[in-house]
C-alpha atoms as a PDB file:
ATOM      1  CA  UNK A   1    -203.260-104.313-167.976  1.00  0.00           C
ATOM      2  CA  UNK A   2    -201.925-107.810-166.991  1.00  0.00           C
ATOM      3  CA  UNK A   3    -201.166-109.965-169.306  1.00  0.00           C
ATOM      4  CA  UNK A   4    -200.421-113.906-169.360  1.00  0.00           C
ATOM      5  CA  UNK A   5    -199.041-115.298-172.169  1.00  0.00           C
ATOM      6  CA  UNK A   6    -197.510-118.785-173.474  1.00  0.00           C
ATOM      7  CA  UNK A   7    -194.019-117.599-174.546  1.00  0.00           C
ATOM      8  CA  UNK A   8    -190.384-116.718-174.177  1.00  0.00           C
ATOM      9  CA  UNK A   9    -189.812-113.492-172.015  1.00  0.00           C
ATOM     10  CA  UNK A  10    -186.627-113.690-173.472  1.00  0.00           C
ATOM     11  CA  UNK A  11    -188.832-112.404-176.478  1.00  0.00           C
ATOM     12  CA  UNK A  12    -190.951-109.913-175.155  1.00  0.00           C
ATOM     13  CA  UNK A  13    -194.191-109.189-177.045  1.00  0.00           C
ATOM     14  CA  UNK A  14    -194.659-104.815-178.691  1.00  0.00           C
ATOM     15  CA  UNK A  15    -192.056-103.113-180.026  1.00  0.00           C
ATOM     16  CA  UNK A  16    -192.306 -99.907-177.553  1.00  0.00           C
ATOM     17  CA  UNK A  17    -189.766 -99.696-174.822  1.00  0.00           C
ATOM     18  CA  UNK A  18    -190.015-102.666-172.713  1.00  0.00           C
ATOM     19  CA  UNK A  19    -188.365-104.000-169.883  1.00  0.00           C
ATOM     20  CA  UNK A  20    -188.020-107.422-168.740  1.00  0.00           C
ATOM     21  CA  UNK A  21    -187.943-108.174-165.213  1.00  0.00           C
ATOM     22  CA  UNK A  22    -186.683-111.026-163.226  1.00  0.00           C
ATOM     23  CA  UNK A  23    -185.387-111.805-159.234  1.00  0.00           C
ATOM     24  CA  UNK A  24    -182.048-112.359-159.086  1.00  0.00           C
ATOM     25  CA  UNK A  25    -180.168-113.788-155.252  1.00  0.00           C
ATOM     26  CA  UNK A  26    -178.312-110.858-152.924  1.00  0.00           C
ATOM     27  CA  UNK A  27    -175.067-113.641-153.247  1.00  0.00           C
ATOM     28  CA  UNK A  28    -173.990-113.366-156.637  1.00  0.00           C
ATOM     29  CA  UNK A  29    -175.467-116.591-157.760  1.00  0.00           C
ATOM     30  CA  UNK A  30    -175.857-116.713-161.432  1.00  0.00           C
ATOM     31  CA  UNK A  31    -176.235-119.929-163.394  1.00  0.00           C
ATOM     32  CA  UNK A  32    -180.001-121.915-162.698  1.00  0.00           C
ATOM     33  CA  UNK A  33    -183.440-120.665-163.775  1.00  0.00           C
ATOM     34  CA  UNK A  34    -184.328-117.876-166.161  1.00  0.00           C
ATOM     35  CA  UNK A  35    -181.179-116.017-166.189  1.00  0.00           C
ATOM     36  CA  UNK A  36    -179.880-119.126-168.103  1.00  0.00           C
ATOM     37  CA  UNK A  37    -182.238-117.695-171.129  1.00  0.00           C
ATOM     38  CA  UNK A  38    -180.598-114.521-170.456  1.00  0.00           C
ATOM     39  CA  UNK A  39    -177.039-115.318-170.758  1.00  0.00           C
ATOM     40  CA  UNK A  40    -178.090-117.506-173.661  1.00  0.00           C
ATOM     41  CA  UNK A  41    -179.792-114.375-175.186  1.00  0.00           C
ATOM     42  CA  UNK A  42    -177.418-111.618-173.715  1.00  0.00           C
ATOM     43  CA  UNK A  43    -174.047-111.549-172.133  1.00  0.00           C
ATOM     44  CA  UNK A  44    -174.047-108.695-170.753  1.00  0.00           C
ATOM     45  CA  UNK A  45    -176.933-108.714-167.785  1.00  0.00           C
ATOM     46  CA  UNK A  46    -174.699-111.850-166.235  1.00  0.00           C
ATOM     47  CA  UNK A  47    -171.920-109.428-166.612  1.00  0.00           C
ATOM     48  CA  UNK A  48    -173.451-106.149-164.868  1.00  0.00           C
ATOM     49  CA  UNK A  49    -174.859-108.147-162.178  1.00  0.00           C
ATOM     50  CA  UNK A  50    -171.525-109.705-161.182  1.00  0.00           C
ATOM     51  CA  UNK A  51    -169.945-106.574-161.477  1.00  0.00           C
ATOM     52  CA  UNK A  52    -173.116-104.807-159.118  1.00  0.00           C
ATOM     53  CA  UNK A  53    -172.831-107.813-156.573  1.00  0.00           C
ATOM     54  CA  UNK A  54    -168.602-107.075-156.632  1.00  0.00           C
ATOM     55  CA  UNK A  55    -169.277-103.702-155.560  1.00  0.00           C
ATOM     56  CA  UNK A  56    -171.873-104.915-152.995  1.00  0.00           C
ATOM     57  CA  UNK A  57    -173.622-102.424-150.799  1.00  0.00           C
ATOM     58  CA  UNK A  58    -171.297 -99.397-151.698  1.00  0.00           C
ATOM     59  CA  UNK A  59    -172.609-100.262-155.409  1.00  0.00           C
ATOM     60  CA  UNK A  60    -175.883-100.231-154.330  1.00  0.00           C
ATOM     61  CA  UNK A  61    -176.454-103.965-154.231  1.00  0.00           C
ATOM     62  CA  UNK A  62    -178.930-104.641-151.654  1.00  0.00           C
ATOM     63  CA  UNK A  63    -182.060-106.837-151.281  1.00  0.00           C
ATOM     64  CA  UNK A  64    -184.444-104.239-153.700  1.00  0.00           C
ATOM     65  CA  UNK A  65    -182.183-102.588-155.270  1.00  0.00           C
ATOM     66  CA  UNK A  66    -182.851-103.231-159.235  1.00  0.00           C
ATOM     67  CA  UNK A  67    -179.926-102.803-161.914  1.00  0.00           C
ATOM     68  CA  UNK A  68    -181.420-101.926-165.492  1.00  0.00           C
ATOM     69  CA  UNK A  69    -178.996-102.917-168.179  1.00  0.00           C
ATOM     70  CA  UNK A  70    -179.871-101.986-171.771  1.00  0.00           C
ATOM     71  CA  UNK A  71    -179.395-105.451-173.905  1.00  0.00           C
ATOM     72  CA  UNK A  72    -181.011-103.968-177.674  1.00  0.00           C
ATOM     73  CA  UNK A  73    -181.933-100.192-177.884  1.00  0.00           C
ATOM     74  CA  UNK A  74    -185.118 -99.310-176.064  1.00  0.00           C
ATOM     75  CA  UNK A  75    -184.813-103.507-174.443  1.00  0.00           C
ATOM     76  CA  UNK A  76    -183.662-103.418-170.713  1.00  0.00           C
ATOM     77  CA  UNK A  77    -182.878-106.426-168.307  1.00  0.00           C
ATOM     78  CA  UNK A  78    -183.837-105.585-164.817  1.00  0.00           C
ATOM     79  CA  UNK A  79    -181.804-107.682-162.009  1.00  0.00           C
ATOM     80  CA  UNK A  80    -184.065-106.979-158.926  1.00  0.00           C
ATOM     81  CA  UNK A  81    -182.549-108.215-155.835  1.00  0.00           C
ATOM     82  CA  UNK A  82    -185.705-110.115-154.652  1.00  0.00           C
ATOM     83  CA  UNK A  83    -183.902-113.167-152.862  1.00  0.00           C
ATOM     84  CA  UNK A  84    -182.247-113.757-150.293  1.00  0.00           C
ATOM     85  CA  UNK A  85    -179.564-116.861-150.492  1.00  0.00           C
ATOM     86  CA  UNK A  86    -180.768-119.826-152.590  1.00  0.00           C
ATOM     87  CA  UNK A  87    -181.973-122.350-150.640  1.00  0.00           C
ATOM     88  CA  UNK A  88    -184.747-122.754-148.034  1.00  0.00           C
ATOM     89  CA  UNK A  89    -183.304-121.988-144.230  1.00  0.00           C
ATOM     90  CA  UNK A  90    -185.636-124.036-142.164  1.00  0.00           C
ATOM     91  CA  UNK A  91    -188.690-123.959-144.566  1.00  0.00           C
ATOM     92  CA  UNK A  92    -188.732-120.596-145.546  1.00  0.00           C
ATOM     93  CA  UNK A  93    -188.043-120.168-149.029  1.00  0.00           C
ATOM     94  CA  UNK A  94    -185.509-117.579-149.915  1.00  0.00           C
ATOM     95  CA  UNK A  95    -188.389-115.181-152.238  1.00  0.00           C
ATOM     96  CA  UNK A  96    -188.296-111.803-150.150  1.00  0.00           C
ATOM     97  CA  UNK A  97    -191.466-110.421-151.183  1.00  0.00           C
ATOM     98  CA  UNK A  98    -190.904-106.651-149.227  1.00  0.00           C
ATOM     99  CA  UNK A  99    -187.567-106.935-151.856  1.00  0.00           C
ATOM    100  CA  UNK A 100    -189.747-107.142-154.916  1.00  0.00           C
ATOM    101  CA  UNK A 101    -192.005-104.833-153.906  1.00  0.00           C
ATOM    102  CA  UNK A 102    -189.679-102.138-153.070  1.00  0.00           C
ATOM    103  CA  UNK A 103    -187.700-103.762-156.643  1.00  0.00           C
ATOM    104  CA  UNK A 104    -190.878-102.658-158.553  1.00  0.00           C
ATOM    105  CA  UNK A 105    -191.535 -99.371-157.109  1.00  0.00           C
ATOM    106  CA  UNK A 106    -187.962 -98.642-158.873  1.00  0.00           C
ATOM    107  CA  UNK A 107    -189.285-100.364-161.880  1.00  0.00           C
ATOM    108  CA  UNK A 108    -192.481 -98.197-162.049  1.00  0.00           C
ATOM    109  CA  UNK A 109    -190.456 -94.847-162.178  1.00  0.00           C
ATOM    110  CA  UNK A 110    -188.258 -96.197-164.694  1.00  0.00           C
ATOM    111  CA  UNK A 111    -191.203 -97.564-167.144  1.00  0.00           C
ATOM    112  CA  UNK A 112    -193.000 -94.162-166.078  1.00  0.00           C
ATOM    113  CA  UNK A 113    -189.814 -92.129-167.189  1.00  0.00           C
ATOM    114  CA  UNK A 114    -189.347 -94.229-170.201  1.00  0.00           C
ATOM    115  CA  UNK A 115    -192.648 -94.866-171.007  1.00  0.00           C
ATOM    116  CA  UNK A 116    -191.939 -98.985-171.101  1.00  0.00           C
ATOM    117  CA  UNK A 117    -193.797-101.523-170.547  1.00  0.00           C
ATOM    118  CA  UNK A 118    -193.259-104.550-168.125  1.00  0.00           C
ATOM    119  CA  UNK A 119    -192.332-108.388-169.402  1.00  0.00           C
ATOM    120  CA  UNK A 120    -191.096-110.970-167.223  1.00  0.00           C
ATOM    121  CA  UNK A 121    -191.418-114.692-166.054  1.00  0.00           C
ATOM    122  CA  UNK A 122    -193.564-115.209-162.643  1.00  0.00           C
ATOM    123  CA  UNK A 123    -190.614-114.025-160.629  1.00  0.00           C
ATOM    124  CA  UNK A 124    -189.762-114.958-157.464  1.00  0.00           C
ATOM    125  CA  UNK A 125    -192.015-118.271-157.453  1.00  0.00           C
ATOM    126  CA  UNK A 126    -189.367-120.633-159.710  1.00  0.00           C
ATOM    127  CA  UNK A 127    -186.002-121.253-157.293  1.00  0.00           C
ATOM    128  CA  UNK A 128    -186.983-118.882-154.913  1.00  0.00           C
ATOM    129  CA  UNK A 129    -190.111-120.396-153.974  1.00  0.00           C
ATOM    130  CA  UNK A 130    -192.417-117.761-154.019  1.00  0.00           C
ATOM    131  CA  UNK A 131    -196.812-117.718-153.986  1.00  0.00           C
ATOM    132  CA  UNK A 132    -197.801-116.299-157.420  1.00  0.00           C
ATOM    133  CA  UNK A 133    -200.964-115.156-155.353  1.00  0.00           C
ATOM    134  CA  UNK A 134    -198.642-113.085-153.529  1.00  0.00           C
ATOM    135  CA  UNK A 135    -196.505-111.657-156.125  1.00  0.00           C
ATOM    136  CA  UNK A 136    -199.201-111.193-158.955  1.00  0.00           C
ATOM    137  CA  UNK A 137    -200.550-108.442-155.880  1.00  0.00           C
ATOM    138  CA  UNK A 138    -197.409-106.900-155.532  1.00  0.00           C
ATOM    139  CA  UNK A 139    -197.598-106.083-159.779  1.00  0.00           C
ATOM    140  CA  UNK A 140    -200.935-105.439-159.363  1.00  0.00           C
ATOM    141  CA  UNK A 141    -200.135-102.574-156.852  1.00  0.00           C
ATOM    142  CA  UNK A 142    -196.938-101.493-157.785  1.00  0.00           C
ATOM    143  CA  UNK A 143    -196.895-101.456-161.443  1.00  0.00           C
ATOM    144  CA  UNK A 144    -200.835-102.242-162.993  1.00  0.00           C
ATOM    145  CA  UNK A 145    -202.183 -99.847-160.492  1.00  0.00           C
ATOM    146  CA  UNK A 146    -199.953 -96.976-161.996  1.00  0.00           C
ATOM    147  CA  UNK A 147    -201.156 -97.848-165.810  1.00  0.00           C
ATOM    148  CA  UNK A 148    -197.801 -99.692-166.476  1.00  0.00           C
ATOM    149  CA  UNK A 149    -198.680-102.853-169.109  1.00  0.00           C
ATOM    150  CA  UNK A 150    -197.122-105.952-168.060  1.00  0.00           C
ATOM    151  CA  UNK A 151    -197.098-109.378-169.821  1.00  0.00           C
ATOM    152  CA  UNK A 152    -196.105-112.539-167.866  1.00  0.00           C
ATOM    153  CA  UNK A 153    -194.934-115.132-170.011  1.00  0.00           C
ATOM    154  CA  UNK A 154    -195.352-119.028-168.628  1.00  0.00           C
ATOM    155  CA  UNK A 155    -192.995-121.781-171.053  1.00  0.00           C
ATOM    156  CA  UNK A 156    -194.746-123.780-173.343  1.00  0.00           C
ATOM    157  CA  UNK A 157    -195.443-126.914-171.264  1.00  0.00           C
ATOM    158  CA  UNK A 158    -194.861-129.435-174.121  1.00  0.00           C
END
């Protein structure tokens, strides 16, 4: 089931395991856009992903990788490497949508091993410029198709 709410994904709705999900840049850029509710929230995802993008492709960091760090028990963050850069490059927006797919394949097996459910902002369409068109079908495919519940949560726009 998709769900899209007015809230906080910050906050995410249930009390089962959950997971919330955002794009984060393959250049260690931290500091505009949702993750500054994160670090307001949490320290520690900032902190992991840092560390991950130090490491770089020896850590694993790589456009689709995904980093789950556990912020409250059964409450992951999940930095996806979905962008590449942070700025347009002759009109093409840095949203790499094959990165979010392959992002939430990873997420699927985790919510499937953990039996979590998905909540998360409309990634990859804020900074990096994405179509929600195109990346509502990527959640439809990857993670609704496979019975995993996610909730998308839009700000209020007061």
């Amino acid at each position: 089931m998709l769900r899209i709410v007015t809230g906080d994904a910050t906050q995410p709705l249930g009390s089962d395991p959950r997971v919330i999900v955002h794009v984060c840049n393959d250049e260690g850029g931290w500091g505009r856009g949702f993750v500054v509710a994160l670090s307001a929230r949490w320290k520690i995802p900032e902190a992991a992903y840092r560390s991950w993008f130090k490491k770089g492709e020896a850590g694993g960091f790589a456009l689709g990788s995904v980093d789950f760090v556990e912020v409250e028990p059964s409450l992951w963050v999940a930095n996806l490497i979905g962008q590449h850069k942070t700025r347009s490059i002759k009109g093409v927006p840095p949203v790499r949508y094959e990165a979010i797919r392959l992002g939430l394949e990873v997420i699927r097996r985790f919510c499937e091993e953990n039996q979590a459910s998905v909540h998360m902002p409309r990634i990859g369409c804020g900074l990096a410029g994405g179509s929600w068109e195109k990346v509502e079908s990527l959640i439809r495919d990857e993670l609704i198709g496979y019975d995993i519940d996610v909730t998308v949560y839009d700000l209020p726009t007061d």
